[in-house]
N, C-alpha and C. Protein backbone atom coordinates (compact mmCIF):
# COMPACT_ATOMS: atom_id res chain seq x y z
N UNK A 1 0.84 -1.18 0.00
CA UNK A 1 0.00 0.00 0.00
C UNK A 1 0.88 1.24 0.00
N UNK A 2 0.42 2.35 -1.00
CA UNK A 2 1.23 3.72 -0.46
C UNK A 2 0.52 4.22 -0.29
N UNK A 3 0.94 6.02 0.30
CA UNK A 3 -0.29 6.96 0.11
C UNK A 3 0.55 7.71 -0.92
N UNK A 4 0.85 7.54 -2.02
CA UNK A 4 1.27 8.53 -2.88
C UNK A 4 -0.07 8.47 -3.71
N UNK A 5 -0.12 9.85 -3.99
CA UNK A 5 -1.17 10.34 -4.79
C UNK A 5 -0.63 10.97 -6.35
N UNK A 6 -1.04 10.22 -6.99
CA UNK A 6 -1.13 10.63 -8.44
C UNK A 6 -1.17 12.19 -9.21
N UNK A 7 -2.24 12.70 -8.29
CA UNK A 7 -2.67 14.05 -8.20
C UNK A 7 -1.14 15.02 -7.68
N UNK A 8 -0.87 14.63 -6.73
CA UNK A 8 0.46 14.86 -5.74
C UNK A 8 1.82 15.58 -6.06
N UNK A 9 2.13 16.60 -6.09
CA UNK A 9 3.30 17.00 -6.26
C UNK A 9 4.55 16.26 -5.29
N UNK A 10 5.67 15.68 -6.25
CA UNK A 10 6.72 15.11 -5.65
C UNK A 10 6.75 15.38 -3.57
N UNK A 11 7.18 17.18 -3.79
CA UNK A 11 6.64 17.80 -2.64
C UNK A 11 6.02 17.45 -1.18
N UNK A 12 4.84 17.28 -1.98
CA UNK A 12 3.69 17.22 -0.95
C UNK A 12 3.46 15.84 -0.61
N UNK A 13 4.03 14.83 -1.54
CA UNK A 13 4.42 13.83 -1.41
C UNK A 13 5.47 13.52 0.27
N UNK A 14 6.16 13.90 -0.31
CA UNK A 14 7.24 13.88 1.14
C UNK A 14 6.73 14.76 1.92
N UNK A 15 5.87 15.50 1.92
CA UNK A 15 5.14 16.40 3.40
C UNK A 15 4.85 15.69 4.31
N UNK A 16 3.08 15.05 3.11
CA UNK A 16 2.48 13.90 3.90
C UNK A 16 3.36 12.86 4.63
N UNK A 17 4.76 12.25 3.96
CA UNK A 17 5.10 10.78 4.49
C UNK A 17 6.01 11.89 6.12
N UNK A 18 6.41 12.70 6.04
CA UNK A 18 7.25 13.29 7.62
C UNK A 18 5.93 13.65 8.07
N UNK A 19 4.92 14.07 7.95
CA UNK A 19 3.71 14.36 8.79
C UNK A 19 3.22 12.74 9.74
N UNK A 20 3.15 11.92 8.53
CA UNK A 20 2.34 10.84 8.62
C UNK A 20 3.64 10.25 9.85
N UNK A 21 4.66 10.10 9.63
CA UNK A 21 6.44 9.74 10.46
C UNK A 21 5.90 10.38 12.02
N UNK A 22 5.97 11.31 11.57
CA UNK A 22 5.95 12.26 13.11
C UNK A 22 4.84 11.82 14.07
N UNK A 23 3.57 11.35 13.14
CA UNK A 23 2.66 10.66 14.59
C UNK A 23 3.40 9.31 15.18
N UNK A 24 3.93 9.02 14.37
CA UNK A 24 3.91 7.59 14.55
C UNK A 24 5.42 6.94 15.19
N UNK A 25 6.32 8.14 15.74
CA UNK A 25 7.73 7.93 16.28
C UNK A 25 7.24 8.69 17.51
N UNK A 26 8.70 8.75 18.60
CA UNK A 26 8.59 9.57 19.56
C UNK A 26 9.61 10.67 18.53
N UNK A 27 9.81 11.79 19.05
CA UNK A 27 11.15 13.12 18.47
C UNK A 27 11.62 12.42 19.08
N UNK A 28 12.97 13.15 18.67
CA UNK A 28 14.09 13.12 19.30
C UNK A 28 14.61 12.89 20.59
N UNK A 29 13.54 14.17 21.21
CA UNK A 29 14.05 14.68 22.78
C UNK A 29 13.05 13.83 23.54
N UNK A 30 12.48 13.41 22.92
CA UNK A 30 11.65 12.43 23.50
C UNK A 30 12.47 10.99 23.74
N UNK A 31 12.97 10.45 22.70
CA UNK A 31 14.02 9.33 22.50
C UNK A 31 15.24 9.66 23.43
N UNK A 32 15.38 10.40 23.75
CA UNK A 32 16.79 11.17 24.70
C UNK A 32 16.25 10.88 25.84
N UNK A 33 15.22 11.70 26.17
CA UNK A 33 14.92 11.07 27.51
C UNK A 33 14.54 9.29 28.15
N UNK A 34 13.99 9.00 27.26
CA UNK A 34 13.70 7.45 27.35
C UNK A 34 14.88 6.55 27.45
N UNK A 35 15.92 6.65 26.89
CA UNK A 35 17.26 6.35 27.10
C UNK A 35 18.12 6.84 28.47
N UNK A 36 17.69 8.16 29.05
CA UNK A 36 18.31 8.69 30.29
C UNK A 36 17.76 7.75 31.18
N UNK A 37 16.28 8.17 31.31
CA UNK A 37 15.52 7.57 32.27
C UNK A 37 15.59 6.00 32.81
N UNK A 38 16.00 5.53 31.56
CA UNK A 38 15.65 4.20 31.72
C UNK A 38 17.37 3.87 32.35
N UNK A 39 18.08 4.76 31.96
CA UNK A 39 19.46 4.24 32.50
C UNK A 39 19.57 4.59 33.91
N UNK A 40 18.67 5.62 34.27
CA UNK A 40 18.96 6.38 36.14
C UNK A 40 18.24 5.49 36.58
N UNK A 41 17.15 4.92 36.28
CA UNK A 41 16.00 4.13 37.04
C UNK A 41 16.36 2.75 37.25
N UNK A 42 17.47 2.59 36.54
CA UNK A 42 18.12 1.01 36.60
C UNK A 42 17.18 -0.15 36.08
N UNK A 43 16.25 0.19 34.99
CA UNK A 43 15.72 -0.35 34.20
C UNK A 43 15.93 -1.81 33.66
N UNK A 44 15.55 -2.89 34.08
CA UNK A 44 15.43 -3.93 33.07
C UNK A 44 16.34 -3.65 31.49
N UNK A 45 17.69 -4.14 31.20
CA UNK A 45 17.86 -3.86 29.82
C UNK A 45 17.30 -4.49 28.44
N UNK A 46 16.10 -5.73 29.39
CA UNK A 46 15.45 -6.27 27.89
C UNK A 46 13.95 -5.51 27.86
N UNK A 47 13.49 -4.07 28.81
CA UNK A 47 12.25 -3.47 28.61
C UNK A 47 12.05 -2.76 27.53
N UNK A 48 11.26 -2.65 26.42
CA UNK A 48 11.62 -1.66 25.26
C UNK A 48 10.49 -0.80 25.94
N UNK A 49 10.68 0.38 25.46
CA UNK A 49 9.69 1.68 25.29
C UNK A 49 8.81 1.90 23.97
N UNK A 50 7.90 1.61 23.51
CA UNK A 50 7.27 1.76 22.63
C UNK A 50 6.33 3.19 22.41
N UNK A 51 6.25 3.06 20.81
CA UNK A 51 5.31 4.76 20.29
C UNK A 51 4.46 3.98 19.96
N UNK A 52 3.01 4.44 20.60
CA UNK A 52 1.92 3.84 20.43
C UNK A 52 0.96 4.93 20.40
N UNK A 53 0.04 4.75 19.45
CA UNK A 53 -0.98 6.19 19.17
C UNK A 53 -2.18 5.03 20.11
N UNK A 54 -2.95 5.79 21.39
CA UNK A 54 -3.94 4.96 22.00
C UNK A 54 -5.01 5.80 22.47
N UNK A 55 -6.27 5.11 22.68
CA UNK A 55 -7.56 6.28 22.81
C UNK A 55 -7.90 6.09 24.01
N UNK A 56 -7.68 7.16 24.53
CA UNK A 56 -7.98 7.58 25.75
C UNK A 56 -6.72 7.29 27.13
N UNK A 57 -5.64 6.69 26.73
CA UNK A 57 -4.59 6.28 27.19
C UNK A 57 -3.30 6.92 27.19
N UNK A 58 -2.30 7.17 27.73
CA UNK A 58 -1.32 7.57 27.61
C UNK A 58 -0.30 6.72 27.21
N UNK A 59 -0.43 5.72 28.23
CA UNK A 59 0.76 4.74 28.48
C UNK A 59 -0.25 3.17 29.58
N UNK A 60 0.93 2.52 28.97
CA UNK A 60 0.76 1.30 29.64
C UNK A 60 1.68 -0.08 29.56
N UNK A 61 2.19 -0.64 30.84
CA UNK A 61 3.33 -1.15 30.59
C UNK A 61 2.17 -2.92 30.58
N UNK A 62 2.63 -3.85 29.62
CA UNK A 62 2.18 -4.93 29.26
C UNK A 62 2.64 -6.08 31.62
N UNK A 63 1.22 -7.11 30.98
CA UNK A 63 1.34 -7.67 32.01
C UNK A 63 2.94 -8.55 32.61
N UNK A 64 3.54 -8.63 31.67
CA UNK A 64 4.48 -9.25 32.46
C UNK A 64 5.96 -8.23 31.90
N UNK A 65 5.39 -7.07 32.10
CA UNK A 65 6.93 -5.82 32.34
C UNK A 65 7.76 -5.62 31.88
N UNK A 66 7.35 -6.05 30.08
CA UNK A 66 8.83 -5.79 29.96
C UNK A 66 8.49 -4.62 28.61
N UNK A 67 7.61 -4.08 28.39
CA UNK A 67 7.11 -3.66 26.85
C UNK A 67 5.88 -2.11 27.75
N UNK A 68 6.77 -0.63 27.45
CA UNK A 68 5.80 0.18 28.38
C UNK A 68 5.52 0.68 26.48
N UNK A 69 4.20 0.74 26.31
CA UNK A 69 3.59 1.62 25.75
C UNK A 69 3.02 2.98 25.77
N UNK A 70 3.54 4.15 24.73
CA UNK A 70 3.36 5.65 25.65
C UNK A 70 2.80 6.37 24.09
N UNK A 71 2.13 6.72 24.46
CA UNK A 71 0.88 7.85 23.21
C UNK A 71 2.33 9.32 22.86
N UNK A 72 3.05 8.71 22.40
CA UNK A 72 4.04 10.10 21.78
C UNK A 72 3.74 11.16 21.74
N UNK A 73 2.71 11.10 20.82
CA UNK A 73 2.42 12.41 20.20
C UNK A 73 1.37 13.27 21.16
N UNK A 74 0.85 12.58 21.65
CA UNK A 74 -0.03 12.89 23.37
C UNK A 74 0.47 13.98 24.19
N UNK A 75 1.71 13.16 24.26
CA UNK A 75 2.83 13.70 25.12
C UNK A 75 3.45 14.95 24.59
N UNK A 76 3.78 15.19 22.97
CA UNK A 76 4.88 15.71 22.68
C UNK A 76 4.77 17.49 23.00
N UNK A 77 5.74 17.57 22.99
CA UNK A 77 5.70 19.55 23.95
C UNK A 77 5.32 19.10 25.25
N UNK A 78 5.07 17.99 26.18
CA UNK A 78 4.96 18.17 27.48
C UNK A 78 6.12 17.37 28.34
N UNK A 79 7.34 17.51 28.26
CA UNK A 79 8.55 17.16 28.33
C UNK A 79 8.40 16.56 30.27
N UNK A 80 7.48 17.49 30.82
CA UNK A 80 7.81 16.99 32.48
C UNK A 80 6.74 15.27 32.85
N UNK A 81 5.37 15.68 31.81
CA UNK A 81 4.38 15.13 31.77
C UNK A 81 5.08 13.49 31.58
N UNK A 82 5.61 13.56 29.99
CA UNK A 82 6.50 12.97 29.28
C UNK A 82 7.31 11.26 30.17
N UNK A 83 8.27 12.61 30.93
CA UNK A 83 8.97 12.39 32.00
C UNK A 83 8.45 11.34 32.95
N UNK A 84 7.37 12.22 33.81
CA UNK A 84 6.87 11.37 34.81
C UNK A 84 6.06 10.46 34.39
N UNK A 85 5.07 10.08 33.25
CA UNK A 85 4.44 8.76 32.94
C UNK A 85 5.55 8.06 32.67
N UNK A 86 6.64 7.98 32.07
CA UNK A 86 7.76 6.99 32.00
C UNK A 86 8.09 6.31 33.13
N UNK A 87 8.54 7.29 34.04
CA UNK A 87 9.04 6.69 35.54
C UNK A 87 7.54 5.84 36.16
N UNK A 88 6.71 6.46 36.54
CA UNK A 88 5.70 5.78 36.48
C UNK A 88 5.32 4.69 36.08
N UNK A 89 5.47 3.91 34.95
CA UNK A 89 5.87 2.71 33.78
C UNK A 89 6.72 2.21 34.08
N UNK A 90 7.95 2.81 33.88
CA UNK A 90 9.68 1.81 34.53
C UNK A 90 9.26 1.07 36.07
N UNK A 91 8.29 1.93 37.21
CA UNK A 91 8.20 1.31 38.15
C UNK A 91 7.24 -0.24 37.88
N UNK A 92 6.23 -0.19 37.29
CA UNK A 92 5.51 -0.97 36.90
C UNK A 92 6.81 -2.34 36.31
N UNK A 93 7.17 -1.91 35.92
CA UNK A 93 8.50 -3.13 35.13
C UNK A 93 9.21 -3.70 36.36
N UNK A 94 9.16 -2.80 37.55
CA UNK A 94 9.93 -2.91 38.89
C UNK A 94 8.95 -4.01 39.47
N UNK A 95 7.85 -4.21 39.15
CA UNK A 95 7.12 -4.40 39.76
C UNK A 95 6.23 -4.04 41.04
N UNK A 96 5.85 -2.79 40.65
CA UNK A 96 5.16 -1.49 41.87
C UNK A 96 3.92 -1.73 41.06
N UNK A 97 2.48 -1.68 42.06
CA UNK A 97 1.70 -1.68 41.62
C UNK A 97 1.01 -0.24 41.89
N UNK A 98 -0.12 0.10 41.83
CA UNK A 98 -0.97 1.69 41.67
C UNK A 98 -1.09 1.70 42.86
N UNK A 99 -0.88 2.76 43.42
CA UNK A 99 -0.91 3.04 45.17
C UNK A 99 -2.56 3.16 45.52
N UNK A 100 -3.08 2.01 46.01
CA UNK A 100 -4.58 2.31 46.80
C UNK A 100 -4.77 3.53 47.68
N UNK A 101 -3.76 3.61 49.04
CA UNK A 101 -4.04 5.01 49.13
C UNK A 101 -4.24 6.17 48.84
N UNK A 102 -3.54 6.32 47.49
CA UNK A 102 -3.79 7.84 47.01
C UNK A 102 -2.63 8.70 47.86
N UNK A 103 -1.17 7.93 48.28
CA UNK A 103 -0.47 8.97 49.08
C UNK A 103 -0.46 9.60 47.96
N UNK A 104 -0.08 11.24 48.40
CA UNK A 104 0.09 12.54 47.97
C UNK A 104 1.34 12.71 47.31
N UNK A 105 1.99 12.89 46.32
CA UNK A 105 3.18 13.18 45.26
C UNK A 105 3.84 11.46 45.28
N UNK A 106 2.70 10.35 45.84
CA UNK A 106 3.62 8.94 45.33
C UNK A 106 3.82 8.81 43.66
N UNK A 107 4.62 8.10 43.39
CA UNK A 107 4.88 8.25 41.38
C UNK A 107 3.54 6.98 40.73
N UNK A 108 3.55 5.94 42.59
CA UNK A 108 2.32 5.23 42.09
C UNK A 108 0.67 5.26 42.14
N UNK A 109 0.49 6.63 42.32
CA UNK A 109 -0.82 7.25 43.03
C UNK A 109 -0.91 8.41 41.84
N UNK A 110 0.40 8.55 40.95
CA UNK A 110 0.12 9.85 39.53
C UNK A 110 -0.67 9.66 38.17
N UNK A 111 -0.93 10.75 38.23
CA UNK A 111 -1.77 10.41 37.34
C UNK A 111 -1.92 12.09 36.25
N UNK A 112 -2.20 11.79 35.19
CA UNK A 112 -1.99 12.91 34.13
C UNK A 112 -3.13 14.22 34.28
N UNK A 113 -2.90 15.47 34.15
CA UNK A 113 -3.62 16.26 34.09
C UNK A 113 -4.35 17.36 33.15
N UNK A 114 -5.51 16.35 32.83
CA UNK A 114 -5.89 17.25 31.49
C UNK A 114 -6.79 19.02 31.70
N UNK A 115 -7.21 19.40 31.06
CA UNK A 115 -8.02 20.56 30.28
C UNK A 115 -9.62 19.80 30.50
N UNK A 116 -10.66 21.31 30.35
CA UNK A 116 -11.58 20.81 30.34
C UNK A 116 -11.96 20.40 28.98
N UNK A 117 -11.21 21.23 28.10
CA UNK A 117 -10.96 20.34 26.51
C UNK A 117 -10.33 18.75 26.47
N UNK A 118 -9.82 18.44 27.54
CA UNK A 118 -9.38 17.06 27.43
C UNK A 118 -8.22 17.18 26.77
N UNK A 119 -7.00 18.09 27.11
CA UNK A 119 -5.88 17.92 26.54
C UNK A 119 -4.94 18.22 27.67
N UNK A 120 -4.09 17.73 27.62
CA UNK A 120 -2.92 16.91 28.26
C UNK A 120 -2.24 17.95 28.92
N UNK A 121 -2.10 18.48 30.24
CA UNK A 121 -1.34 20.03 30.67
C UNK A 121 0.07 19.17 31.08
N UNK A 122 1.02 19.88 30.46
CA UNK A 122 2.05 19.67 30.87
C UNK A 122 2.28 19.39 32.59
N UNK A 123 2.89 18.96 33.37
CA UNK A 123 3.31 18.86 34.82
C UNK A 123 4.42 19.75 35.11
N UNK A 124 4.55 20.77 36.24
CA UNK A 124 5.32 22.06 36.36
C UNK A 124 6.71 21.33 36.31
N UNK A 125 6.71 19.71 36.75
CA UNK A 125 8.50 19.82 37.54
C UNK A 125 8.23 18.37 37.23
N UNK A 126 9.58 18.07 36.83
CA UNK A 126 9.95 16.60 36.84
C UNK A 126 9.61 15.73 38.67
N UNK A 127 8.89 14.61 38.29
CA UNK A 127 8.69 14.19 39.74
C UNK A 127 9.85 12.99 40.12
């Protein structure tokens, strides 16, 4: 299958395929951090980090820990947000489960903070 269009200037050709790229990778600085993180957190070295476009989801690390799935493009421009659902995930690989209490700034009690539009507010500070 392609999406090249007939109609299509060479151009706009390669627009669409880096448009269509860009949902579907993490950037760069996104890939930078996923590599830090996972090296400070002492990470499992067979866990991959995956770019996953998901509805209504951010992230989610598979039942037996080794595969965290994270909505990229969800994320992208929210670098702290970013941040802390990762660590959040790496713990899950640790095997930490979701804090029942609800302690106050635990990483397993976090949770993302949207808009009343339902869009994703960045988090002030790396947790």
């Amino acid at each position: 299958m392609t999406i090249r269009s007939l109609t299509q200037p060479k151009t706009e050709q390669i627009d669409m395929a880096f448009r269509v790229a860009r949902k579907l990778f993490f950037d760069p600085s996104q890939s930078a951090m996923v590599r830090q993180v996972l090296k400070q957190r002492s990470a499992d070295p067979f866990v991959a980090v995956v770019d996953a476009p998901m509805n209504d989801m951010v992230a989610y690390t598979t039942l037996w820990g080794k595969v965290i799935y994270m909505d990229g493009d969800a994320l992208r421009g929210r670098p702290h947000t970013f941040h802390n659902v990762l660590v959040h995930e790496i713990l899950h690989t640790q095997g930490k489960e979701h804090d029942q209490t609800q302690i106050p700034g635990s990483m397993m009690s976090y949770a993302v903070t949207k808009n009343i539009q339902g869009e994703i507010i960045d988090d002030a500070t790396f947790l």
